[in-house]
Protein backbone atom coordinates (compact mmCIF):
# COMPACT_ATOMS: atom_id res chain seq x y z
CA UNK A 1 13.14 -14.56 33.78
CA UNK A 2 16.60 -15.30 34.97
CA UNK A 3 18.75 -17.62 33.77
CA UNK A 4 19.06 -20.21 36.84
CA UNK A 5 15.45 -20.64 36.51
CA UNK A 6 15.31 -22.33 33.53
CA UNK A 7 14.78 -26.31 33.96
CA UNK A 8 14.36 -28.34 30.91
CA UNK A 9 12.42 -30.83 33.18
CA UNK A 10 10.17 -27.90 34.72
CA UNK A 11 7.02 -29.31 32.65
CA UNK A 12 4.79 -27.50 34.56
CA UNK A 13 6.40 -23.80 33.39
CA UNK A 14 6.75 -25.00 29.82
CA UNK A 15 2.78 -26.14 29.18
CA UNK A 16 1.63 -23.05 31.93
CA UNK A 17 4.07 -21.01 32.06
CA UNK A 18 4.28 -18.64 35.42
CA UNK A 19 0.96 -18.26 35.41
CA UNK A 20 -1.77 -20.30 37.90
CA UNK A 21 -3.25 -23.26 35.81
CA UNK A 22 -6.50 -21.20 36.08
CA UNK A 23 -5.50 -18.85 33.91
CA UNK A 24 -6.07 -21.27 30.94
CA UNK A 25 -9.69 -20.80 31.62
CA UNK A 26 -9.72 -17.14 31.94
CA UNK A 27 -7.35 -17.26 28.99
CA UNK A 28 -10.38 -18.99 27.03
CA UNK A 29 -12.87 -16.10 28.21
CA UNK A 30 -10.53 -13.27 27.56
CA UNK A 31 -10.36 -14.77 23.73
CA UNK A 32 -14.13 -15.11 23.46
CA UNK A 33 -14.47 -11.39 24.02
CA UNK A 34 -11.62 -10.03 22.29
CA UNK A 35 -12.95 -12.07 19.26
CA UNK A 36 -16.68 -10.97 19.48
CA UNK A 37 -15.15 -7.41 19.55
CA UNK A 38 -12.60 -8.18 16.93
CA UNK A 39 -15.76 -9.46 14.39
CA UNK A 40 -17.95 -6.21 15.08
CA UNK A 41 -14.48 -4.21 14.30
CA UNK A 42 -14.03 -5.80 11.00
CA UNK A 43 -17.68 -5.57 9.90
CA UNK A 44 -17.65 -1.73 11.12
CA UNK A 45 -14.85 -1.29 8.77
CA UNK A 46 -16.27 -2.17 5.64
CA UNK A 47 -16.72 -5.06 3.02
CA UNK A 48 -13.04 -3.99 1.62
CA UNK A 49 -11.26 -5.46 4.56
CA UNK A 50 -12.29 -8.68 3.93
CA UNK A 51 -11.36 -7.79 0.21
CA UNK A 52 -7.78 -7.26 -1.65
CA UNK A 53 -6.14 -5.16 1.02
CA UNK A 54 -5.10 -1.59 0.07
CA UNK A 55 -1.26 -0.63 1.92
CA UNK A 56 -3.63 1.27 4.48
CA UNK A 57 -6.22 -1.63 5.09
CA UNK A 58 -3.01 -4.02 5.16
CA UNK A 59 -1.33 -1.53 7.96
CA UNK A 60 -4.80 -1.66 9.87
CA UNK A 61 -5.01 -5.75 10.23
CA UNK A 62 -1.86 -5.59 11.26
CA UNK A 63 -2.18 -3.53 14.12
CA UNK A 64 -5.55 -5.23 15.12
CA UNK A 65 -3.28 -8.62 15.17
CA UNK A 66 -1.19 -6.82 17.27
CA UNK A 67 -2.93 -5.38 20.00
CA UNK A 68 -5.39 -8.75 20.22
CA UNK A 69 -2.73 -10.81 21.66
CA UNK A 70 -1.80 -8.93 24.58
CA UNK A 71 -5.52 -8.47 26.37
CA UNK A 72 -5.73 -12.17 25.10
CA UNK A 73 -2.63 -13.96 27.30
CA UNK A 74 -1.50 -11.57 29.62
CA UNK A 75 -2.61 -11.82 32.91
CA UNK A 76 -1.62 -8.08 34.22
CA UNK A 77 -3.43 -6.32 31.23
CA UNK A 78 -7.30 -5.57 31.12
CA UNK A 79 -9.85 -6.27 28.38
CA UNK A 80 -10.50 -2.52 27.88
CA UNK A 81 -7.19 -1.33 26.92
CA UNK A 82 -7.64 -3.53 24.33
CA UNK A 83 -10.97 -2.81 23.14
CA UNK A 84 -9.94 1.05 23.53
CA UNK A 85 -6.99 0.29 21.38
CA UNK A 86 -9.24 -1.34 18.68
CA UNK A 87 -11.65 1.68 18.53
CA UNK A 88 -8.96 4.00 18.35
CA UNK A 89 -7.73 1.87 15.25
CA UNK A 90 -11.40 1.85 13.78
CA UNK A 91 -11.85 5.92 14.15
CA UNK A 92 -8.00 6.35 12.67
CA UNK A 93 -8.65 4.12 9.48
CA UNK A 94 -12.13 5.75 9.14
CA UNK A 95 -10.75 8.81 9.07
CA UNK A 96 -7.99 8.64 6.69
CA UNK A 97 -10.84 7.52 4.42
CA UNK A 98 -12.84 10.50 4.46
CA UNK A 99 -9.76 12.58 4.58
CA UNK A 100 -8.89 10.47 1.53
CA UNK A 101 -12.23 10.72 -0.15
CA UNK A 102 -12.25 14.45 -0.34
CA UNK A 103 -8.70 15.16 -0.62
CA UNK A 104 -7.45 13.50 -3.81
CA UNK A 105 -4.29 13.90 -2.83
CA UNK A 106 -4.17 12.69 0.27
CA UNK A 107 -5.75 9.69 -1.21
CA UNK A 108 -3.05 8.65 -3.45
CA UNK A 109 -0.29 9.05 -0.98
CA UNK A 110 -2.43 6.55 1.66
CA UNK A 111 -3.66 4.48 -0.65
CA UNK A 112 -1.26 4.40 -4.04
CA UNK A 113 -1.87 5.19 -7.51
CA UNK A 114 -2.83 2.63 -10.28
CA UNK A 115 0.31 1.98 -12.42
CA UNK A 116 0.43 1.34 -16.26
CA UNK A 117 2.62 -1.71 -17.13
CA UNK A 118 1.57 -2.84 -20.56
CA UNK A 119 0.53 -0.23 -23.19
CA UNK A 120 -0.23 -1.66 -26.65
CA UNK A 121 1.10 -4.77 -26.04
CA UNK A 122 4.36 -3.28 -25.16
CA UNK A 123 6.19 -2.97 -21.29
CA UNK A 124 6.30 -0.03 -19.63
CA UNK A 125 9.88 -1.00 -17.82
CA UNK A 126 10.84 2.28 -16.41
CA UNK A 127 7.14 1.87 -14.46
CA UNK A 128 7.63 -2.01 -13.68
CA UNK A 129 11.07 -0.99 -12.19
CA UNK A 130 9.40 1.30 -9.94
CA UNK A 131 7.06 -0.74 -9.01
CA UNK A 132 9.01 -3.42 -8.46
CA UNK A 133 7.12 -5.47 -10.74
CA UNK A 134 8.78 -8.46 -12.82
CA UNK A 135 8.35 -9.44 -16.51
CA UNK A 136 7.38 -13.11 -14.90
CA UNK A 137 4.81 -11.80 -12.50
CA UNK A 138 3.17 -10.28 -15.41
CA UNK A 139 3.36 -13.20 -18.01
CA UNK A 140 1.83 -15.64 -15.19
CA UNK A 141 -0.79 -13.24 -15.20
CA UNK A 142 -1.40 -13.06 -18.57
CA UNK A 143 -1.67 -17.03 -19.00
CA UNK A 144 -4.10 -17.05 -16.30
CA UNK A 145 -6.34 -14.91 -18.55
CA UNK A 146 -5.16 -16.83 -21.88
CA UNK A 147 -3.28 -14.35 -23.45
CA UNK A 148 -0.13 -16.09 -24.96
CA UNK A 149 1.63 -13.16 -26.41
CA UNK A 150 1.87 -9.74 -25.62
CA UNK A 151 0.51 -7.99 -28.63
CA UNK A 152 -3.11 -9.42 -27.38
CA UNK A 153 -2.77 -6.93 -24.66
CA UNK A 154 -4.10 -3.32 -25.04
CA UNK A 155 -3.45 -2.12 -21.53
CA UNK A 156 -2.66 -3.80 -18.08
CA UNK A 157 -3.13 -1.82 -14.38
CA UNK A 158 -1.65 -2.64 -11.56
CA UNK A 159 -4.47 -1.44 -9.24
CA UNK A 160 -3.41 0.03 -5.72
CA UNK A 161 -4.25 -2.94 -3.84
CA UNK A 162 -1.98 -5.26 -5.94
CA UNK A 163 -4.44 -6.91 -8.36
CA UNK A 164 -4.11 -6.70 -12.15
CA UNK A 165 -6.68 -5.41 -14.74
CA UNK A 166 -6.37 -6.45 -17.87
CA UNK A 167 -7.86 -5.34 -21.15
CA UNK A 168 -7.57 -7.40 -24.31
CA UNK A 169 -7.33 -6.27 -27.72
CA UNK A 170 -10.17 -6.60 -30.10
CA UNK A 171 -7.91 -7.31 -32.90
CA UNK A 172 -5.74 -10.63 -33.44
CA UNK A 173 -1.84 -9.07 -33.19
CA UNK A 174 1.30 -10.66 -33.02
CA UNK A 175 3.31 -10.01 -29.96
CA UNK A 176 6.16 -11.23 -27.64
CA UNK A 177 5.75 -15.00 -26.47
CA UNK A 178 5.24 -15.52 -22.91
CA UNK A 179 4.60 -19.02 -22.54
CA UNK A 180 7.37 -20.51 -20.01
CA UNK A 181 10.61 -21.17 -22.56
CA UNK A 182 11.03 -24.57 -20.79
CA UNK A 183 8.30 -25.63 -22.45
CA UNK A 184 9.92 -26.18 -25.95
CA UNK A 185 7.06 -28.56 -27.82
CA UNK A 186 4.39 -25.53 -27.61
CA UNK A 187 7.17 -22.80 -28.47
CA UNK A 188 8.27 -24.79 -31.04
CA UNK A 189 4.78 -25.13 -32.81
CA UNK A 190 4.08 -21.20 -32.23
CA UNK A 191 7.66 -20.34 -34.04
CA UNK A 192 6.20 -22.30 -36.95
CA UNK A 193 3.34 -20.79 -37.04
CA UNK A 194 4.39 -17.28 -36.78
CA UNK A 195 6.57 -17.83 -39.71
CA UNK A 196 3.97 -19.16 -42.08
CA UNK A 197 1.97 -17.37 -44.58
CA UNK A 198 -0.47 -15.06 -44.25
CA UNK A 199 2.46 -12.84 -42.97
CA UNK A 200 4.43 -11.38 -45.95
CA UNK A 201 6.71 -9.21 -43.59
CA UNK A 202 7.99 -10.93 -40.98
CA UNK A 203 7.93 -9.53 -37.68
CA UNK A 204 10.63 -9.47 -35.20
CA UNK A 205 9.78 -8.48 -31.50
CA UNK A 206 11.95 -7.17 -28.77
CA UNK A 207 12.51 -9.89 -25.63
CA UNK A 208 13.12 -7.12 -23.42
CA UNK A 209 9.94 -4.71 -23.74
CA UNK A 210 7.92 -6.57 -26.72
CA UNK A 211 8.31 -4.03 -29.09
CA UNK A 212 7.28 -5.36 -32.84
CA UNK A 213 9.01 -3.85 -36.22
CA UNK A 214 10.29 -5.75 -39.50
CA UNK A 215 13.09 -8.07 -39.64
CA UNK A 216 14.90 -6.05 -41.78
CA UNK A 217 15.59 -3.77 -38.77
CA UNK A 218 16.30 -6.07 -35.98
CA UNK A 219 20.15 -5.89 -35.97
CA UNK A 220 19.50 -1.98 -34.70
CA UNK A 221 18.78 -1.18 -31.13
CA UNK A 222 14.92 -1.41 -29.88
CA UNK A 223 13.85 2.43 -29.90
CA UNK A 224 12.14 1.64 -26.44
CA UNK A 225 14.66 0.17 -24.05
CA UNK A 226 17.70 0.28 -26.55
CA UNK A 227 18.24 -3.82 -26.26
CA UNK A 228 19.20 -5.71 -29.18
CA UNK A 229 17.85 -9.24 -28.75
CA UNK A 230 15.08 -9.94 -31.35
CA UNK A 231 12.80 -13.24 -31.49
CA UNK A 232 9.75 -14.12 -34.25
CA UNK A 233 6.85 -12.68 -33.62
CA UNK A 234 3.98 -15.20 -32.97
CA UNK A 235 0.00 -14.42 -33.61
């Protein structure tokens, strides 16, 4: 569109654009379709893609958004280019999962690995790094399953598609606080208690990695990430 054919007053070009008022209609029919095809696609794909989205199932809605629109509003393109382009999406996705189910392989590099991020209520940084994980994202997660401190945690995933599994310990342990610090009243009350009896050795933790050992030995390095900030323990 050229530049001397722009009008600010044109109202007519800025609801219809340069298209015939009809096309609004045929605009309406062209969606109907698309959608009734776009519906069948989905449900053809599987109950995962309405789901948590693995990086390949996330790649796939994308390019069904995108080839939608155009068969949708533009007036010079036909309806089946666009269904052809969705069935050529269906068949590719379809068969980078059976590629992927009998190729292990193959299936990690299209789909990702599960990543280890907490092991024994202590973080796996060098993972969470590459990953690109932070200490927050994890904590949030943690409070949403009522863990307060990290030594409650035996192991937490990150699964391919982004969601966390997490697996309590059966045993009461004292561990790194993760309640929000803003929140002084409750951190306040859990400092007290962790230094109360029954504990005759009290326990210092790391803040970077929650690694636990004595109090005698907290002005040393952490042996896991080497940082040298120690808080109280809290059960």
């Amino acid at each position: 569109m050229k530049k001397e054919e722009i009008h600010l007053e044109d109202f007519k070009r800025i609801l219809f654009g340069q298209a015939p008022p009809e096309f609004l209609l045929e605009t309406f029919i062209r969606t109907l379709i698309i959608y009734i095809v776009l519906l069948f696609i989905v449900r053809w794909l599987g109950k995962r893609m309405i789901g948590q989205l693995t990086i390949m199932e996330l790649a796939v809605m994308l390019t069904l958004g995108a080839i939608v629109s155009v068969p949708m509003q533009v007036p010079d393109r036909g309806l089946l280019q666009g269904a052809l382009l969705l069935v050529c999406a269906v068949f590719f996705q379809r068969g980078i999962s059976l590629i992927g189910f009998r190729r292990g392989k193959f299936e990690d590099i299209a789909q990702g690995k599960t990543s280890l991020l907490v092991k024994d209520g202590v973080l796996q940084l060098e993972q969470m790094e590459k990953d690109r994980i932070s200490r927050q994202q994890i904590y949030a997660e943690l409070r949403q399953q009522k863990i307060f401190n990290l030594g409650m945690v035996d192991r937490l995933y990150a699964e391919a598609e982004g969601v966390f599994s997490v697996f309590k310990s059966n045993q009461p342990k004292s561990g790194l606080p993760i309640l929000p610090p803003d929140d002084q009243e409750i951190m306040q009350i859990q400092h007290q208690a962790s230094t109360q009896p029954p504990q005759s050795i009290q326990l210092m933790v790391c803040v970077s990695c929650g690694l636990i050992k004595p109090q005698s030995q907290q002005d040393t390095a952490c042996n896991h990430c080497g940082h040298d900030e120690w808080v109280n323990a809290i059960n």
